[in-house]
C-alpha atoms as a PDB file:
ATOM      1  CA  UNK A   1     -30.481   0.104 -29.119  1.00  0.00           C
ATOM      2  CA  UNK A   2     -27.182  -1.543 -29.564  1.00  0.00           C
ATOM      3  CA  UNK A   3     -24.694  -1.379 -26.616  1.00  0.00           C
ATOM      4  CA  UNK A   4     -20.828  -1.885 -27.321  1.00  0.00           C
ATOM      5  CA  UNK A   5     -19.306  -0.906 -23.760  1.00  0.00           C
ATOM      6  CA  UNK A   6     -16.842  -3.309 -23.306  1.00  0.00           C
ATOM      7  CA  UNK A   7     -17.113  -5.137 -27.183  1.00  0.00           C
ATOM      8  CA  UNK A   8     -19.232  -8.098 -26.161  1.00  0.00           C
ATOM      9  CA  UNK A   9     -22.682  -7.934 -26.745  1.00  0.00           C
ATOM     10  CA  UNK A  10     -24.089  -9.969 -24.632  1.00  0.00           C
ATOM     11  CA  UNK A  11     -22.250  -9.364 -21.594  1.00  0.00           C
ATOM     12  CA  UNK A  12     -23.536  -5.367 -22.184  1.00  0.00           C
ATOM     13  CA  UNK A  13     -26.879  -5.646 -22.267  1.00  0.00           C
ATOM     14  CA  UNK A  14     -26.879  -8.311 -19.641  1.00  0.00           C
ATOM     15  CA  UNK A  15     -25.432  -5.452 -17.544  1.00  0.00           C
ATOM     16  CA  UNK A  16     -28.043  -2.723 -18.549  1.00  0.00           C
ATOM     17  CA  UNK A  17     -30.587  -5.126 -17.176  1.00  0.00           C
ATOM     18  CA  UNK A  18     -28.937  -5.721 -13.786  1.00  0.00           C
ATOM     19  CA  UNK A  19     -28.887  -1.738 -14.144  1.00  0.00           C
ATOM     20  CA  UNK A  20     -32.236  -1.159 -14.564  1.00  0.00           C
ATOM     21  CA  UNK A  21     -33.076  -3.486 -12.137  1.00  0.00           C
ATOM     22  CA  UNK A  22     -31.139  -1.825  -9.683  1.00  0.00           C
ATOM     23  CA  UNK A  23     -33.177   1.025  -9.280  1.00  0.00           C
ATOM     24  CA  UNK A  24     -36.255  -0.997  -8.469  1.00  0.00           C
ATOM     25  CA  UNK A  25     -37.916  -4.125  -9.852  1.00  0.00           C
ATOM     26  CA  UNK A  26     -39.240  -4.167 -13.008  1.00  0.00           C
ATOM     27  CA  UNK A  27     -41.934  -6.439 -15.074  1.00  0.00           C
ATOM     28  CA  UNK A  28     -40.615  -7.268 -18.650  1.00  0.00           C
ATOM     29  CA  UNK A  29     -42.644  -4.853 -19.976  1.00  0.00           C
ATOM     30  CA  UNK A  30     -40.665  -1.880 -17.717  1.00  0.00           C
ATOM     31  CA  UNK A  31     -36.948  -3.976 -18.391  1.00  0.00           C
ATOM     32  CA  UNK A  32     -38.026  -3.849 -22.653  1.00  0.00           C
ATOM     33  CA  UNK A  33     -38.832   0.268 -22.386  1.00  0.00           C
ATOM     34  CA  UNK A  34     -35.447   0.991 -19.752  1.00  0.00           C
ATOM     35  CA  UNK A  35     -32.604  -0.816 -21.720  1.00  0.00           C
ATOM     36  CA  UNK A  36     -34.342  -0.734 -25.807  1.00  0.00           C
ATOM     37  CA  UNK A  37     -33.644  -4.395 -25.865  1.00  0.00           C
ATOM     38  CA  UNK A  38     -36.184  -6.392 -28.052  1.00  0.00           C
ATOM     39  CA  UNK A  39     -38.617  -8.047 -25.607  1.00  0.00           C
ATOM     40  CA  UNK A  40     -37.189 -11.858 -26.457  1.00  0.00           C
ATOM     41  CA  UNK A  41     -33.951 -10.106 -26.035  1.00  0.00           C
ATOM     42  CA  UNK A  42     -34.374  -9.177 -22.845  1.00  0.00           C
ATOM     43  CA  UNK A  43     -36.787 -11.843 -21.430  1.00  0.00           C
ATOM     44  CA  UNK A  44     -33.591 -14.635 -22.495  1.00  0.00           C
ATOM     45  CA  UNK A  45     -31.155 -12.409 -20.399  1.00  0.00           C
ATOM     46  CA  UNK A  46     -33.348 -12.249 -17.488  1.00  0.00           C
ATOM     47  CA  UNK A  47     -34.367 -15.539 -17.288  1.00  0.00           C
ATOM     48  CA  UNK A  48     -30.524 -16.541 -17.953  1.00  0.00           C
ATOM     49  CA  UNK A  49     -29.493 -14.137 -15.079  1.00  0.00           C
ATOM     50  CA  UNK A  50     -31.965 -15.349 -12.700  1.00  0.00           C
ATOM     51  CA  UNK A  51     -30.594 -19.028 -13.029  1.00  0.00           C
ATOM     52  CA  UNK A  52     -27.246 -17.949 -11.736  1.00  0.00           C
ATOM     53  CA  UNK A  53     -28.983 -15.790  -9.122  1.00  0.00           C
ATOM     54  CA  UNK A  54     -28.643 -12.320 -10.012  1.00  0.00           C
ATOM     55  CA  UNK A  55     -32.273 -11.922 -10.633  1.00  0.00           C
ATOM     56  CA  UNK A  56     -35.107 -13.070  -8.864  1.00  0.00           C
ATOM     57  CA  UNK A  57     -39.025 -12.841  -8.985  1.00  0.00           C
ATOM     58  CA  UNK A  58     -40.405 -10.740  -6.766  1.00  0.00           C
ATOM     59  CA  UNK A  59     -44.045 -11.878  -5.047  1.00  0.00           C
ATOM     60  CA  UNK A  60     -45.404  -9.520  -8.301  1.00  0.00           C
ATOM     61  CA  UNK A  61     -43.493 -11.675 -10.336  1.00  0.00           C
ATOM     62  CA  UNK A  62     -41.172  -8.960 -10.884  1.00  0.00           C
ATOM     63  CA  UNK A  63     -37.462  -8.643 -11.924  1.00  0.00           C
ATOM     64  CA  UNK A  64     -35.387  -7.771  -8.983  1.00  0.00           C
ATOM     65  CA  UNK A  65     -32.057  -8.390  -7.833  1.00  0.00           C
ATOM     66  CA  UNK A  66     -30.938 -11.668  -7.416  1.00  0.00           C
ATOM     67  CA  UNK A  67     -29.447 -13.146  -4.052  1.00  0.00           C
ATOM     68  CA  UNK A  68     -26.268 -13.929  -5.647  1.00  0.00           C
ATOM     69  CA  UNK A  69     -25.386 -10.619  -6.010  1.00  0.00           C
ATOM     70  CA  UNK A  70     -25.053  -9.802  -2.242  1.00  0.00           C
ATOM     71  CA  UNK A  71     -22.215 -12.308  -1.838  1.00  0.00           C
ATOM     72  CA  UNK A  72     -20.808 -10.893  -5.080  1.00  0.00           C
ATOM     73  CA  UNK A  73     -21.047  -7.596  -3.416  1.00  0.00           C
ATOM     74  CA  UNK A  74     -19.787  -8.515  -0.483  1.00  0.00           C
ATOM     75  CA  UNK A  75     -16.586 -10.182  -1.742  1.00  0.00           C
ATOM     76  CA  UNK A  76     -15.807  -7.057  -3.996  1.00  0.00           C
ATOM     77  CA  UNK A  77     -15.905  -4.929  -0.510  1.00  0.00           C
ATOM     78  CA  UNK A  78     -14.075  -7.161   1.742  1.00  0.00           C
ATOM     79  CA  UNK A  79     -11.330  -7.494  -1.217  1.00  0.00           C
ATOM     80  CA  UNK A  80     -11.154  -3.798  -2.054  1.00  0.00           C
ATOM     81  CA  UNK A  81     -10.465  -3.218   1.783  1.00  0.00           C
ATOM     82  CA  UNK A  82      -7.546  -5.400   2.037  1.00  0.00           C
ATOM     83  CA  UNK A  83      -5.827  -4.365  -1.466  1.00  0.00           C
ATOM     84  CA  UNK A  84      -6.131  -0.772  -0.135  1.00  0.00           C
ATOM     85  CA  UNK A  85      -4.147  -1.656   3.291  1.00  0.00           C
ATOM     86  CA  UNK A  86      -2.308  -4.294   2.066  1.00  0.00           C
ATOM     87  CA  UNK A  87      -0.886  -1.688  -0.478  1.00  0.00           C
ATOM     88  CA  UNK A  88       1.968  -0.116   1.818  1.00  0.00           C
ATOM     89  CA  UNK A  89       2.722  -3.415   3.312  1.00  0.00           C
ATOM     90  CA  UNK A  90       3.462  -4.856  -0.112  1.00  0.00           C
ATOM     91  CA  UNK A  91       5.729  -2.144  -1.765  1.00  0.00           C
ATOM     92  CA  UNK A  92       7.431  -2.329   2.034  1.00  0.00           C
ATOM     93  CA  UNK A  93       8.123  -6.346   1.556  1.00  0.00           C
ATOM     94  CA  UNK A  94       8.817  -6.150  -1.744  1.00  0.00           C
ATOM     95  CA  UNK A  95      11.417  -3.670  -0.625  1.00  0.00           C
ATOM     96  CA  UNK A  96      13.081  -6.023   2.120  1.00  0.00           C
ATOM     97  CA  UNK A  97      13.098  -8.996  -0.057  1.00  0.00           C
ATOM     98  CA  UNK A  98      14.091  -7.781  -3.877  1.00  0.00           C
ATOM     99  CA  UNK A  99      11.328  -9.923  -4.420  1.00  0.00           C
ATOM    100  CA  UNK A 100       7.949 -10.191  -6.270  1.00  0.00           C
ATOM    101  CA  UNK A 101       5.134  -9.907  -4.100  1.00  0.00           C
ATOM    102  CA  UNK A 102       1.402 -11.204  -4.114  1.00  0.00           C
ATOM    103  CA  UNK A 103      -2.146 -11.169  -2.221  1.00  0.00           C
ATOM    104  CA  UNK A 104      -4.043 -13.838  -2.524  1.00  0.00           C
ATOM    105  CA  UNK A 105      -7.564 -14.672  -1.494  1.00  0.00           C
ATOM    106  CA  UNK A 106      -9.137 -18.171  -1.564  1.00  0.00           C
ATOM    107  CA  UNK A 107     -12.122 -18.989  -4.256  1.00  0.00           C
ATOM    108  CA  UNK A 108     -13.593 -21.770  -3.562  1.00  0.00           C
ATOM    109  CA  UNK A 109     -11.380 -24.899  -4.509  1.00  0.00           C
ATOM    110  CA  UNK A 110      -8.827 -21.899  -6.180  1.00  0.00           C
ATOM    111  CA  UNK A 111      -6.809 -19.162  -5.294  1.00  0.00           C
ATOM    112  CA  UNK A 112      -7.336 -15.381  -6.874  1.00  0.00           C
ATOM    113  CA  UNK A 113      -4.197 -13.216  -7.155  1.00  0.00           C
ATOM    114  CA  UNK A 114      -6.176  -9.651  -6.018  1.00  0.00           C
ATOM    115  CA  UNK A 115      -2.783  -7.640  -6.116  1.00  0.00           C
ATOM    116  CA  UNK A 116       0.577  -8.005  -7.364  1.00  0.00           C
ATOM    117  CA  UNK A 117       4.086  -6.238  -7.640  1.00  0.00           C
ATOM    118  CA  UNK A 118       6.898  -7.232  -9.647  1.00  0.00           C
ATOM    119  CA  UNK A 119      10.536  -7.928  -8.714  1.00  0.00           C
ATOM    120  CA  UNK A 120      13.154  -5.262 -10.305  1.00  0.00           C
ATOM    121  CA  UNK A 121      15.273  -7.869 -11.090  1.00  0.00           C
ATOM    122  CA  UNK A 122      15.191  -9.392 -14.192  1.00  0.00           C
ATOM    123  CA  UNK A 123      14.926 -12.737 -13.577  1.00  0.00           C
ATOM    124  CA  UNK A 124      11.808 -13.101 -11.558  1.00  0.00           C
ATOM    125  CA  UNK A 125       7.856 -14.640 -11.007  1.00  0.00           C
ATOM    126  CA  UNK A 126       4.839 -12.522 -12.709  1.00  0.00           C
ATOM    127  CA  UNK A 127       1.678 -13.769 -11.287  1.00  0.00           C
ATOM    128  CA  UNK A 128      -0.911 -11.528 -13.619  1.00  0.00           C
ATOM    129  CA  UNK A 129      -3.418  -9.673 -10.995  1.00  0.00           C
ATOM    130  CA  UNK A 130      -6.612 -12.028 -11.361  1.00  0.00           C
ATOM    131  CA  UNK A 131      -4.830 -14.966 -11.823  1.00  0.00           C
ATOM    132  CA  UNK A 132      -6.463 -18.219 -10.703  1.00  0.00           C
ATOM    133  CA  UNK A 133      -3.922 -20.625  -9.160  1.00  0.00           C
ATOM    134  CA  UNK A 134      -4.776 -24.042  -7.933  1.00  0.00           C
ATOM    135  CA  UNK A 135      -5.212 -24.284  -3.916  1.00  0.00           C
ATOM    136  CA  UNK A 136      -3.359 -27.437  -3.505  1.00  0.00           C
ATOM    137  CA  UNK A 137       0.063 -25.936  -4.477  1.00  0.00           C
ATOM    138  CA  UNK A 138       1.828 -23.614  -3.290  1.00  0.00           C
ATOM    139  CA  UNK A 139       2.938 -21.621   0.034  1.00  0.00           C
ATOM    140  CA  UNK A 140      -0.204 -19.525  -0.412  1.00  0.00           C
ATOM    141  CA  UNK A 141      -2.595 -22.440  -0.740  1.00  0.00           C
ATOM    142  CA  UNK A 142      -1.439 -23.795   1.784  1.00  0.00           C
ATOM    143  CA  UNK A 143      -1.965 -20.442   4.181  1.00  0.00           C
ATOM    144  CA  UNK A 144      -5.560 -20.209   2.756  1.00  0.00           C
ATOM    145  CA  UNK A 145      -6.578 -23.789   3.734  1.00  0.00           C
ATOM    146  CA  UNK A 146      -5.851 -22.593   6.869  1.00  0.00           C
ATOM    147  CA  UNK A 147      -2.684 -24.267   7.669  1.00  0.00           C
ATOM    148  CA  UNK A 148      -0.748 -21.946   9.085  1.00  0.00           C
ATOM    149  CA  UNK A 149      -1.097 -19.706  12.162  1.00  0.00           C
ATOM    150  CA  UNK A 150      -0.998 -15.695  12.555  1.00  0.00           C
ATOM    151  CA  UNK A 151       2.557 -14.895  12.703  1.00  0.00           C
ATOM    152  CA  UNK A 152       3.724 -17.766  11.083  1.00  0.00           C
ATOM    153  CA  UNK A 153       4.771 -17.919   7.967  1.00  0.00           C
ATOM    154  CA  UNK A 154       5.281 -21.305   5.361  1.00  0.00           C
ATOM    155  CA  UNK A 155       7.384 -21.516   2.312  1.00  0.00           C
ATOM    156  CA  UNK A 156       7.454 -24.199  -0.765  1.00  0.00           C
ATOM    157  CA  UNK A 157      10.191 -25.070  -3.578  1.00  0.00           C
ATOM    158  CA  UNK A 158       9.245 -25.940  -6.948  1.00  0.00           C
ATOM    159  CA  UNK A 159       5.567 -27.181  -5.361  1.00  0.00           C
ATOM    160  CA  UNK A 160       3.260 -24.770  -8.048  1.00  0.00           C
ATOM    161  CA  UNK A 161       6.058 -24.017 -10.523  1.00  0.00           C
ATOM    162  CA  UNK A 162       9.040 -25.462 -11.086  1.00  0.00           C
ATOM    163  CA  UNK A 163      12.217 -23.261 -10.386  1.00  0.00           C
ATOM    164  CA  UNK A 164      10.028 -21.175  -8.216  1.00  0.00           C
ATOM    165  CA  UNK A 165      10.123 -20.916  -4.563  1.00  0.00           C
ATOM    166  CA  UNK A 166       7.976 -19.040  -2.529  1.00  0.00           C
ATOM    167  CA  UNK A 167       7.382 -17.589   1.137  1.00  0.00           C
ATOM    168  CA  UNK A 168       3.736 -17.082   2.525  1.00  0.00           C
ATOM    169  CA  UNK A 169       2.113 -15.768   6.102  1.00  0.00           C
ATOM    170  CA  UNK A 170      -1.678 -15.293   6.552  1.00  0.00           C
ATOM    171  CA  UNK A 171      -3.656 -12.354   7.373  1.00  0.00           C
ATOM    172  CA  UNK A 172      -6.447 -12.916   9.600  1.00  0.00           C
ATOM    173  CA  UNK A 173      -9.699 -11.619  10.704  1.00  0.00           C
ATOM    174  CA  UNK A 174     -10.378  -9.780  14.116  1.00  0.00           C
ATOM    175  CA  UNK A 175     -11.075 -12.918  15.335  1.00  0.00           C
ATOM    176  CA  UNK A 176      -7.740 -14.298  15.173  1.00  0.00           C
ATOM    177  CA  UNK A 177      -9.333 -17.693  12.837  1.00  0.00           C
ATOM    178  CA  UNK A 178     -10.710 -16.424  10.068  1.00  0.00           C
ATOM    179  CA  UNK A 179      -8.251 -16.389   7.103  1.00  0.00           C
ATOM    180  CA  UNK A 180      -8.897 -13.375   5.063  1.00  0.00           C
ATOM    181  CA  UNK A 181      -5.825 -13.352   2.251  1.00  0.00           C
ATOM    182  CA  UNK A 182      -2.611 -14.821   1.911  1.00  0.00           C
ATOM    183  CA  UNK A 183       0.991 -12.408   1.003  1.00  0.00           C
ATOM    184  CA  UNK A 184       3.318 -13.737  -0.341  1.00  0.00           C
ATOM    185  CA  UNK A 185       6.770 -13.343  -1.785  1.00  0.00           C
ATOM    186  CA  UNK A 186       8.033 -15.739  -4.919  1.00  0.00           C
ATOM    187  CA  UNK A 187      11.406 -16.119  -7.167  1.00  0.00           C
ATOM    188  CA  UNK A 188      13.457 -17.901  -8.875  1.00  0.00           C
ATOM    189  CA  UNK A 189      15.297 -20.648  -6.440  1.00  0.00           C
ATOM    190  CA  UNK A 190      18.193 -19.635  -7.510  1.00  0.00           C
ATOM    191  CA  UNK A 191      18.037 -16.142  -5.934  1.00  0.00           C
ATOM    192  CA  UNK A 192      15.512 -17.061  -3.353  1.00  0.00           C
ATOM    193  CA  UNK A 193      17.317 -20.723  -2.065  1.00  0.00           C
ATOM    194  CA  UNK A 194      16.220 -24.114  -1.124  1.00  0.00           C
ATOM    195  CA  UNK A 195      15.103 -22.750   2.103  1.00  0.00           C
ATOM    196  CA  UNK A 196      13.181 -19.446   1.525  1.00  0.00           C
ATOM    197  CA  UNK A 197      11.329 -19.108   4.404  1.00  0.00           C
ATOM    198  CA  UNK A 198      14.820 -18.874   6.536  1.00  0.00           C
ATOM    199  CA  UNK A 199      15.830 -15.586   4.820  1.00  0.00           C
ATOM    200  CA  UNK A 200      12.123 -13.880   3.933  1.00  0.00           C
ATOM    201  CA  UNK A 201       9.527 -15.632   6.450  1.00  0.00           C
ATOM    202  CA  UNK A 202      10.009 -13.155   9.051  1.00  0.00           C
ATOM    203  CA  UNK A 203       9.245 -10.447   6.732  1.00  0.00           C
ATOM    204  CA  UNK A 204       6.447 -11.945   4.859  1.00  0.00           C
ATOM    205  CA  UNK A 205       4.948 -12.664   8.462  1.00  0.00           C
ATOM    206  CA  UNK A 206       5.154  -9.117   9.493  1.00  0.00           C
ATOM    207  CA  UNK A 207       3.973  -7.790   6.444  1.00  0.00           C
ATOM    208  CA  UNK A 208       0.766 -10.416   7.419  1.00  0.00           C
ATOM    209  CA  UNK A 209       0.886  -8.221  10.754  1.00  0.00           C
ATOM    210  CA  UNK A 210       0.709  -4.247   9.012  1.00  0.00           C
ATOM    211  CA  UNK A 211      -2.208  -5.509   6.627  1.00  0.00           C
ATOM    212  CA  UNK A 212      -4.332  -6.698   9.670  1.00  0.00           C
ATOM    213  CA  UNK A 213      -3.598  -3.293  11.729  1.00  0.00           C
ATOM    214  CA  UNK A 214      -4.250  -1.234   8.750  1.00  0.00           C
ATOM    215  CA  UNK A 215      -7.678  -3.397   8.028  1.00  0.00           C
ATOM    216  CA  UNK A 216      -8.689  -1.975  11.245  1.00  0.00           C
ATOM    217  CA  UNK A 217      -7.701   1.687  11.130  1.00  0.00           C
END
């Protein structure tokens, strides 16, 4: 059976495994008959899939769901809740400030842009929605290493980009530590100044403030 979902091969019937598997585990046997993969087909994806942890052996020596995959999961929930209430927020800041307007969440040694809205000017900062920006630069990194405190707000000049300034707040956990995601506003310096954070920090900060109240609603 060939499978041409998304165009790449591999990465399809990789998928149909972690499908199949999904329902309940499987022996090879069960994965070859469920996806019409050629057994050395499948048994290379498996094996492949259970070194990065999205399959595991069962104590049948089954194919089952890998450990990996509950972090996965978990991330993909916790960032789908904060896109959805950051959402108003966001078009409201981008509003105030005439400015583009991100939401950032820290992976690992990196920052992921998880939502994104454009300036209406023409002159202005597109950060592509997935975008993987290093942690060490920027306002935002800077928020997501934890440097900042709810309410507060930081801003940087030409420190990730140069000719770009940008204005960034955190938005934290229930707990009042936890750093869950990063908004920020960025533009040219020219429009935005030398010292950003004067004109937009206040905003950026509250904007912080209505994602955590609608994260709990």
């Amino acid at each position: 059976m060939e499978y041409s979902v998304s165009g790449v091969g591999v990465l399809d019937k990789s998928v149909s495994i972690l499908a199949s598997v999904g329902a309940r585990p499987m022996a090879l046997g069960e994965l070859v008959d469920s996806t019409g993969l050629t057994r050395a087909t499948v048994h290379r994806l498996a094996v492949a899939l259970e070194a990065h942890g999205l399959l595991r052996r069962d104590s049948e020596g089954n194919f089952a769901l890998g450990p990996n995959l509950i972090a996965l999961g978990r991330s993909a929930v916790e960032q789908l809740q904060i896109t959805e209430a950051a959402a108003r927020p966001m078009e409201d800041l981008r509003t105030k400030t005439g400015e583009s307007v991100q939401l950032y969440v820290r992976d690992r040694d990196s920052r992921v842009c998880i939502s994104a809205l454009e300036s209406p000017h023409g002159l202005r900062t597109i950060v592509p929605l997935g975008a993987v920006l290093p942690i060490d630069r920027g306002s935002a990194g800077r928020v997501l290493e934890g440097e900042v405190e709810r309410g507060a707000w930081v801003d940087s000049v030409g420190e990730r980009e140069s000719g770009v300034a940008s204005v960034s707040a955190p938005v934290m956990g229930p707990d009042g530590l936890t750093v869950l995601a990063a908004v920020s506003v960025s533009g040219p310096i020219d429009r935005m100044g030398s010292h950003p954070g004067a004109a937009h920090g206040q905003a950026v900060a509250d904007a912080a403030k209505a994602i955590e109240v609608a994260l709990q609603h």
